[in-house]
PDB file of N, CA and C in Angstrom:
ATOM      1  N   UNK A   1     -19.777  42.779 -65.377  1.00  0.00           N
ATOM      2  CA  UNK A   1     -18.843  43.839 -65.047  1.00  0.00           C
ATOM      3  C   UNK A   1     -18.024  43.396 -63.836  1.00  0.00           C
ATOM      4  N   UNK A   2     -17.179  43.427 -64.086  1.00  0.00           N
ATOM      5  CA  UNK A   2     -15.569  43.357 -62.777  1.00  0.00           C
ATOM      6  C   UNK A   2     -16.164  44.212 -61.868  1.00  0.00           C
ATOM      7  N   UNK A   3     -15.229  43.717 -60.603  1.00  0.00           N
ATOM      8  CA  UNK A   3     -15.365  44.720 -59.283  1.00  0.00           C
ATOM      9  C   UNK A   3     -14.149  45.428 -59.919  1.00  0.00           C
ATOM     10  N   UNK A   4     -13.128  45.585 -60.511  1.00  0.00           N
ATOM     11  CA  UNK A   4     -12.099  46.609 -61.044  1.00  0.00           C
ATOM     12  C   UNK A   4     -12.885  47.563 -61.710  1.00  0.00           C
ATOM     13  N   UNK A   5     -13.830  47.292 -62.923  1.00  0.00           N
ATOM     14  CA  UNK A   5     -14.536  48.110 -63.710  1.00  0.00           C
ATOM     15  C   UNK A   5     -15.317  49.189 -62.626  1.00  0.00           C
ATOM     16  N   UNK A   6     -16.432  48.524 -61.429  1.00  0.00           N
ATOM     17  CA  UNK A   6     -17.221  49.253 -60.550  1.00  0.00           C
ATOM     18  C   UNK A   6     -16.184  50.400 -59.895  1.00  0.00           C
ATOM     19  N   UNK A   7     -15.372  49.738 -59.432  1.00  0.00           N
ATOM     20  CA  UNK A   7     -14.405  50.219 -58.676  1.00  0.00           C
ATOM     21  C   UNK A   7     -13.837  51.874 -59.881  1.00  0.00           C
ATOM     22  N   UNK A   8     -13.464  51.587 -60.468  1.00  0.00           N
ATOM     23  CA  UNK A   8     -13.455  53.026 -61.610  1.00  0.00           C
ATOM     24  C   UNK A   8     -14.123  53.568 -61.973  1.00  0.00           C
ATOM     25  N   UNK A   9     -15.634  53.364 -61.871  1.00  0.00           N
ATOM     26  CA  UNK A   9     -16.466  53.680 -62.086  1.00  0.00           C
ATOM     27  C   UNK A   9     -16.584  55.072 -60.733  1.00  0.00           C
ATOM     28  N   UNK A  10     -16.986  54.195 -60.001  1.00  0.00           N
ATOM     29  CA  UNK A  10     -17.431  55.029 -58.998  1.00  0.00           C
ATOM     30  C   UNK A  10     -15.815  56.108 -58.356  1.00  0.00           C
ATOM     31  N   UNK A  11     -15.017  55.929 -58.634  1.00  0.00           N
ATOM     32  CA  UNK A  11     -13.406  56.377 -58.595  1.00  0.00           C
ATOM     33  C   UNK A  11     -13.463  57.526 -59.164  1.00  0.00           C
ATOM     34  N   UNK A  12     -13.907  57.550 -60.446  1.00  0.00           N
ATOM     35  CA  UNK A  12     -14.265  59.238 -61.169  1.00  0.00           C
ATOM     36  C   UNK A  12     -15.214  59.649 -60.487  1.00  0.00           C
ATOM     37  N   UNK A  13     -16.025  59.339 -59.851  1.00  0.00           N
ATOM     38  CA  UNK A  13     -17.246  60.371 -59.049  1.00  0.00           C
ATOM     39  C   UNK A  13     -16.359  61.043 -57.655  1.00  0.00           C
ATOM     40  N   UNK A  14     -15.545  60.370 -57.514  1.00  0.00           N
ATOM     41  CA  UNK A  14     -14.393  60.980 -56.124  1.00  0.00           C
ATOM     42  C   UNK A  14     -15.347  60.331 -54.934  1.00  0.00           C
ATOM     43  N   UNK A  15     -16.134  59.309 -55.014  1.00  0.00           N
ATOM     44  CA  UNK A  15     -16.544  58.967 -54.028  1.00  0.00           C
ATOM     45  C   UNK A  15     -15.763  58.044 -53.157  1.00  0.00           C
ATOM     46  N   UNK A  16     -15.512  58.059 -51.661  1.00  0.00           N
ATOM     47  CA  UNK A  16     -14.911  57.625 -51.088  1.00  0.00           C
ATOM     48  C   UNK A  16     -15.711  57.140 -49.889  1.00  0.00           C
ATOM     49  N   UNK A  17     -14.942  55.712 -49.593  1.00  0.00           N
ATOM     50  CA  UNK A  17     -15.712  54.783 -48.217  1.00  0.00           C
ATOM     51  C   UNK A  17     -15.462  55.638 -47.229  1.00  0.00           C
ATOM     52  N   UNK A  18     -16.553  56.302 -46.359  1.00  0.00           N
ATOM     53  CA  UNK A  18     -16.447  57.004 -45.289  1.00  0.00           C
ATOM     54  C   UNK A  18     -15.794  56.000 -43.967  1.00  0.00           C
ATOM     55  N   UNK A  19     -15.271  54.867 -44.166  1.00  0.00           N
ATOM     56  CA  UNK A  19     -14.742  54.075 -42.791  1.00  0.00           C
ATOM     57  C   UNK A  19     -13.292  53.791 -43.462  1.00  0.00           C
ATOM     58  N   UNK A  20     -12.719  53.976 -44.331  1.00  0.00           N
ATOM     59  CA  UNK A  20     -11.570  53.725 -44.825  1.00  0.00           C
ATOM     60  C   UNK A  20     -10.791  54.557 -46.045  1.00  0.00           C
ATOM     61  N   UNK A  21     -11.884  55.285 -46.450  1.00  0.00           N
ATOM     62  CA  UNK A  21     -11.266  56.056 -47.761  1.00  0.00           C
ATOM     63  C   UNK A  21     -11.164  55.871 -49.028  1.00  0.00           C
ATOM     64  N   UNK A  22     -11.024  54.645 -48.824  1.00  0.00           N
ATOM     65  CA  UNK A  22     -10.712  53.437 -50.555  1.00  0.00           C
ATOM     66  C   UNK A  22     -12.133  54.134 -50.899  1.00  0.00           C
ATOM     67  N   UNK A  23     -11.486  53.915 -52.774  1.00  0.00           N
ATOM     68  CA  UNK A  23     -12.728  54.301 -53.409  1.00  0.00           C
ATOM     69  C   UNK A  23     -14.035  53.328 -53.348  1.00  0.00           C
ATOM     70  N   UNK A  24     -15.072  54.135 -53.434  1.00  0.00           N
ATOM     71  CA  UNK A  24     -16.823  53.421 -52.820  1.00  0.00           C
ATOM     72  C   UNK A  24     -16.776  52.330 -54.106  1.00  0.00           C
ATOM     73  N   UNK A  25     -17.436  50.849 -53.865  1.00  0.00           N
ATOM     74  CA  UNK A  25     -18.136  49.870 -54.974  1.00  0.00           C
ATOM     75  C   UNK A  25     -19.507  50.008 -54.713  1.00  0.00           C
ATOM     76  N   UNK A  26     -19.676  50.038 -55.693  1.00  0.00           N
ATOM     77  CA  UNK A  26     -21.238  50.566 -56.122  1.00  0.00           C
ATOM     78  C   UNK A  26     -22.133  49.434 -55.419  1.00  0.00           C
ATOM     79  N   UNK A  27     -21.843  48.350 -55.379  1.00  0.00           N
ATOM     80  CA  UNK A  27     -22.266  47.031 -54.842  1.00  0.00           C
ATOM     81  C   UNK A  27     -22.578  47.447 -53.268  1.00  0.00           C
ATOM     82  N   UNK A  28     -21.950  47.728 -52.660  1.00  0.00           N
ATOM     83  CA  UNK A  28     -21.819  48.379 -50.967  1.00  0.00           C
ATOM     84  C   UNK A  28     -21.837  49.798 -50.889  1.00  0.00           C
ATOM     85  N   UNK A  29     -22.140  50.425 -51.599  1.00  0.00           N
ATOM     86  CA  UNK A  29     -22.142  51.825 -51.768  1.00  0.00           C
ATOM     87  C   UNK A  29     -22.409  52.789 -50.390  1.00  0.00           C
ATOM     88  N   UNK A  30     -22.345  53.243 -49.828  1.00  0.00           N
ATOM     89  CA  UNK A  30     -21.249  54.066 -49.963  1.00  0.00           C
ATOM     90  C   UNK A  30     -19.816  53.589 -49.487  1.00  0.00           C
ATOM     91  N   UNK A  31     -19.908  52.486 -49.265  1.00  0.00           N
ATOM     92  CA  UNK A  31     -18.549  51.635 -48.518  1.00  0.00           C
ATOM     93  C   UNK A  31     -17.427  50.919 -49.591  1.00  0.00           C
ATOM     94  N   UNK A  32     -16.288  50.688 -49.127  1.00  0.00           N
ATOM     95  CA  UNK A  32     -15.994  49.999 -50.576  1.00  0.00           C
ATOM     96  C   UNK A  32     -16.153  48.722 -50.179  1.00  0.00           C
ATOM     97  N   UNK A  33     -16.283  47.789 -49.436  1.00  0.00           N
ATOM     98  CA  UNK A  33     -16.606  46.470 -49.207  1.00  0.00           C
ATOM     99  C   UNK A  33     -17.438  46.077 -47.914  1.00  0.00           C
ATOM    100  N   UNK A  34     -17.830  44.916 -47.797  1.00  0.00           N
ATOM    101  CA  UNK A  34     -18.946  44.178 -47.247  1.00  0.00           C
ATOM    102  C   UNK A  34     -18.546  44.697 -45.644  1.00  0.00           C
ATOM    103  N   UNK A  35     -17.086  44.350 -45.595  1.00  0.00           N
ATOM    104  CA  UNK A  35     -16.435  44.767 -44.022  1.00  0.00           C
ATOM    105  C   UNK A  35     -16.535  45.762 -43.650  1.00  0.00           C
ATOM    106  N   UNK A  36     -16.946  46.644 -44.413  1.00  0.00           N
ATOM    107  CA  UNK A  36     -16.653  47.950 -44.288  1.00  0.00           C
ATOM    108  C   UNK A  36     -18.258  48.662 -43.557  1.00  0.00           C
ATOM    109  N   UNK A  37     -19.158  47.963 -44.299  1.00  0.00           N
ATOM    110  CA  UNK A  37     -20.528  48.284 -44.238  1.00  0.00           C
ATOM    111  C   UNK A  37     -20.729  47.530 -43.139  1.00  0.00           C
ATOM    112  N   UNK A  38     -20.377  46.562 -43.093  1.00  0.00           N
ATOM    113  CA  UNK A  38     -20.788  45.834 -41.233  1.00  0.00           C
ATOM    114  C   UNK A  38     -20.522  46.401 -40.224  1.00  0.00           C
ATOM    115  N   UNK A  39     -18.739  46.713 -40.367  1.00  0.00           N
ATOM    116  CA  UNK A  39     -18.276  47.799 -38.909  1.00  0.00           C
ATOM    117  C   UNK A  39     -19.252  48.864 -38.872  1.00  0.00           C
ATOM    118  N   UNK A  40     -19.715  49.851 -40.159  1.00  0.00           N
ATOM    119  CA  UNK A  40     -20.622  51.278 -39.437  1.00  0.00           C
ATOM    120  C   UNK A  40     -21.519  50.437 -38.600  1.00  0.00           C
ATOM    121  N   UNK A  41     -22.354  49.368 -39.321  1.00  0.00           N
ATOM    122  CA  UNK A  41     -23.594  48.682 -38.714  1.00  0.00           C
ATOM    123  C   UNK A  41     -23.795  48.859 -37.317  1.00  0.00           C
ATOM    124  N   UNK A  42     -22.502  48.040 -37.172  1.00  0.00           N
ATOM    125  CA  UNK A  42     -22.239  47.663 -35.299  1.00  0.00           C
ATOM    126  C   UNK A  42     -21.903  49.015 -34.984  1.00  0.00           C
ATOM    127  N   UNK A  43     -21.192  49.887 -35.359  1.00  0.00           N
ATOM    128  CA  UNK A  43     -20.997  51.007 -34.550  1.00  0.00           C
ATOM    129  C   UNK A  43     -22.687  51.873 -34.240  1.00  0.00           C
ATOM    130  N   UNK A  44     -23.645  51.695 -35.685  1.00  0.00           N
ATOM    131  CA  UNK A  44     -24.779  52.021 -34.978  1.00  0.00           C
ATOM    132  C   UNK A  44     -25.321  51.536 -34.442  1.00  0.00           C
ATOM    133  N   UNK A  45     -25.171  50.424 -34.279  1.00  0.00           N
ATOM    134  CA  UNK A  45     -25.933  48.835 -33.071  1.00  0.00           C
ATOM    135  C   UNK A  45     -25.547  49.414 -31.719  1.00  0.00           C
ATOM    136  N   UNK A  46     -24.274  49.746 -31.606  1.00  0.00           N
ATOM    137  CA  UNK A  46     -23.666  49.974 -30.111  1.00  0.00           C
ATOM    138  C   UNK A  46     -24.191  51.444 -29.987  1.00  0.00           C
ATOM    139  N   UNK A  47     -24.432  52.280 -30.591  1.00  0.00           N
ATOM    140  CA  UNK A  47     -24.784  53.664 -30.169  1.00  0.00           C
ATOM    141  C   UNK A  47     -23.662  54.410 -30.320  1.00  0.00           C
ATOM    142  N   UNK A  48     -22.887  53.957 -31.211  1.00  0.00           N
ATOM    143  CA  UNK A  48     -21.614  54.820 -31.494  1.00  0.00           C
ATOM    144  C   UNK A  48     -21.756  55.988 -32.168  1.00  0.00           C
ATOM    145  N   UNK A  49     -22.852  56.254 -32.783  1.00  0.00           N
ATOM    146  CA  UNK A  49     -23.434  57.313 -33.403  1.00  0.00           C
ATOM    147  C   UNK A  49     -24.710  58.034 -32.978  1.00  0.00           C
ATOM    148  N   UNK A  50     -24.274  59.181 -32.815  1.00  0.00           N
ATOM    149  CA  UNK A  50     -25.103  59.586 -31.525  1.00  0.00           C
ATOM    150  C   UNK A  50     -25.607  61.503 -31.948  1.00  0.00           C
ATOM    151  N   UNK A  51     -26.130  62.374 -31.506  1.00  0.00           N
ATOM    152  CA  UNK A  51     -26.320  63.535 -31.789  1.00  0.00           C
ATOM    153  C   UNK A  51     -26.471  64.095 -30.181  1.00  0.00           C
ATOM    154  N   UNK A  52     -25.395  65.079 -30.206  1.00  0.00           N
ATOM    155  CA  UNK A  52     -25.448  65.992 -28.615  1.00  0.00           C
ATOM    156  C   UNK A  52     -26.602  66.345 -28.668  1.00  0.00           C
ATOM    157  N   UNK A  53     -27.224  66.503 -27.496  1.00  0.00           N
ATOM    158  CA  UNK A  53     -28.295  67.183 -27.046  1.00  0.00           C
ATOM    159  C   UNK A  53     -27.982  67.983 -25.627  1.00  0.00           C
ATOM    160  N   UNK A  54     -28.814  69.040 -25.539  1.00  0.00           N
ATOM    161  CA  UNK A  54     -29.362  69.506 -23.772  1.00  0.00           C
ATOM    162  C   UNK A  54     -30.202  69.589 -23.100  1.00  0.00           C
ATOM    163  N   UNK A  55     -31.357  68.965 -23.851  1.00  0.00           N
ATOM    164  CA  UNK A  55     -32.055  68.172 -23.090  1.00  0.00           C
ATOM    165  C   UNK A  55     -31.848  67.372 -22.097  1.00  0.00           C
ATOM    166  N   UNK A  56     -32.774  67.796 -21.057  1.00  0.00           N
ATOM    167  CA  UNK A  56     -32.458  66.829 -19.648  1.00  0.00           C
ATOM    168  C   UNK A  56     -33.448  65.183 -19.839  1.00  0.00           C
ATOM    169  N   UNK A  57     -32.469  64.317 -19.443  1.00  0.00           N
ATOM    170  CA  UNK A  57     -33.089  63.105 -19.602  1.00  0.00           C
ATOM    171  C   UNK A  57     -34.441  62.951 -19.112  1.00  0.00           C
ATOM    172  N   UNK A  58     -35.502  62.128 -19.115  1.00  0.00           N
ATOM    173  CA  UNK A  58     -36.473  61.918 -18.715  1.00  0.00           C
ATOM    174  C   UNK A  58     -36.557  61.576 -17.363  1.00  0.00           C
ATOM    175  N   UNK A  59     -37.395  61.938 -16.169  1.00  0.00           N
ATOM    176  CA  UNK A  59     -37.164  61.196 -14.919  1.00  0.00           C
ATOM    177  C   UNK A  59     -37.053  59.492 -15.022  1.00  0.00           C
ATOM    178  N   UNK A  60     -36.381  59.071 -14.449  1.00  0.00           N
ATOM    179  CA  UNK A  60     -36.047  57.652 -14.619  1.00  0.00           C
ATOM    180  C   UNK A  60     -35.205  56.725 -15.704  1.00  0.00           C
ATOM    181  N   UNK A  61     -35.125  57.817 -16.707  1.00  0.00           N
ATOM    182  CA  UNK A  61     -33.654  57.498 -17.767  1.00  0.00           C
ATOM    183  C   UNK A  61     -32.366  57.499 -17.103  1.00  0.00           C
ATOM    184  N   UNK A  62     -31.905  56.666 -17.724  1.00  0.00           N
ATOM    185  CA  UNK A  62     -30.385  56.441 -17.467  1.00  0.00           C
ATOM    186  C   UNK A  62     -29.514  57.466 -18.371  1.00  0.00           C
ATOM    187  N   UNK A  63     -28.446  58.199 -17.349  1.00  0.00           N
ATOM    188  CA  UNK A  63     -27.929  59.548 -18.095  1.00  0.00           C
ATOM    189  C   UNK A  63     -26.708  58.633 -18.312  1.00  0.00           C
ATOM    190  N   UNK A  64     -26.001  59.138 -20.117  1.00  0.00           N
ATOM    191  CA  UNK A  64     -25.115  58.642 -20.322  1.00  0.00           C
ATOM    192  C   UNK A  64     -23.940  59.703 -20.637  1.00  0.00           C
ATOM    193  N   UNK A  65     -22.735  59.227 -20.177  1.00  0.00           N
ATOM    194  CA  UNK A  65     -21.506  60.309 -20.327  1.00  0.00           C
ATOM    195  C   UNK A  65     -20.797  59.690 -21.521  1.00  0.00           C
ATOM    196  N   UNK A  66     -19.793  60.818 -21.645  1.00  0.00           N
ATOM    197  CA  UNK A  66     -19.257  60.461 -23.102  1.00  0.00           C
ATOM    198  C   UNK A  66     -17.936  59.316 -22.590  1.00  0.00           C
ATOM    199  N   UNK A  67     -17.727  59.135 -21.578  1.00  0.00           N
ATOM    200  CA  UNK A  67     -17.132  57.757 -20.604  1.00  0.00           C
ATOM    201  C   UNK A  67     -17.907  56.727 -21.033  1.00  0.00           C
ATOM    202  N   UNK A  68     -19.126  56.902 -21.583  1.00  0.00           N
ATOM    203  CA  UNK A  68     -19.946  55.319 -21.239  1.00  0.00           C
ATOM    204  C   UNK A  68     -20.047  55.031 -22.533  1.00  0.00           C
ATOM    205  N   UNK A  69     -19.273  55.956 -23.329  1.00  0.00           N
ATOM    206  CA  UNK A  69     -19.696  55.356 -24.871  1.00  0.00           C
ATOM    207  C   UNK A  69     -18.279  54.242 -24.907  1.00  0.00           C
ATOM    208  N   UNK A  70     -18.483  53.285 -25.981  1.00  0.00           N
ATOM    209  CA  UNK A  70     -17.831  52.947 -26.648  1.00  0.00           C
ATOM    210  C   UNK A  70     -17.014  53.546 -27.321  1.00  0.00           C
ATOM    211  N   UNK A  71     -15.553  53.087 -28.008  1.00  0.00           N
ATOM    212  CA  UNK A  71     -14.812  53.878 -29.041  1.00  0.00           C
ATOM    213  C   UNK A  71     -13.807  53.235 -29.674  1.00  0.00           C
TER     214      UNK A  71
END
């Protein structure tokens, strides 16, 4: 099967690469290509993905601001 065939395949499901939009290949799923799936990677490597909290840090943690993120 072609990456054109996958590519239509997954095109009728309306699934789309959450880092670019292009329709998802089933091969990299949910991404449509290899590049695509590496950048989220590193963005979760760096801590680019993150969940607010209000919790107070632990004594002796390092408090991080939304300045110290990456973007």
């Amino acid at each position: 099967m072609s990456d054109d065939q996958v590519v239509s395949m997954t095109a009728r499901r309306g699934e789309r690469c959450p880092g670019c939009q292009k329709p998802s290949v089933e091969r990299y799923r949910p991404f449509c290509s290899k590049r695509c799936a590496e950048v989220d990677l590193g963005r979760w490597l760096k801590g680019g993905y993150r969940i607010p909290t209000d919790e107070a840090p632990a004594p002796g943690e390092p408090v991080e601001t939304d300045e110290d993120m990456p973007r």
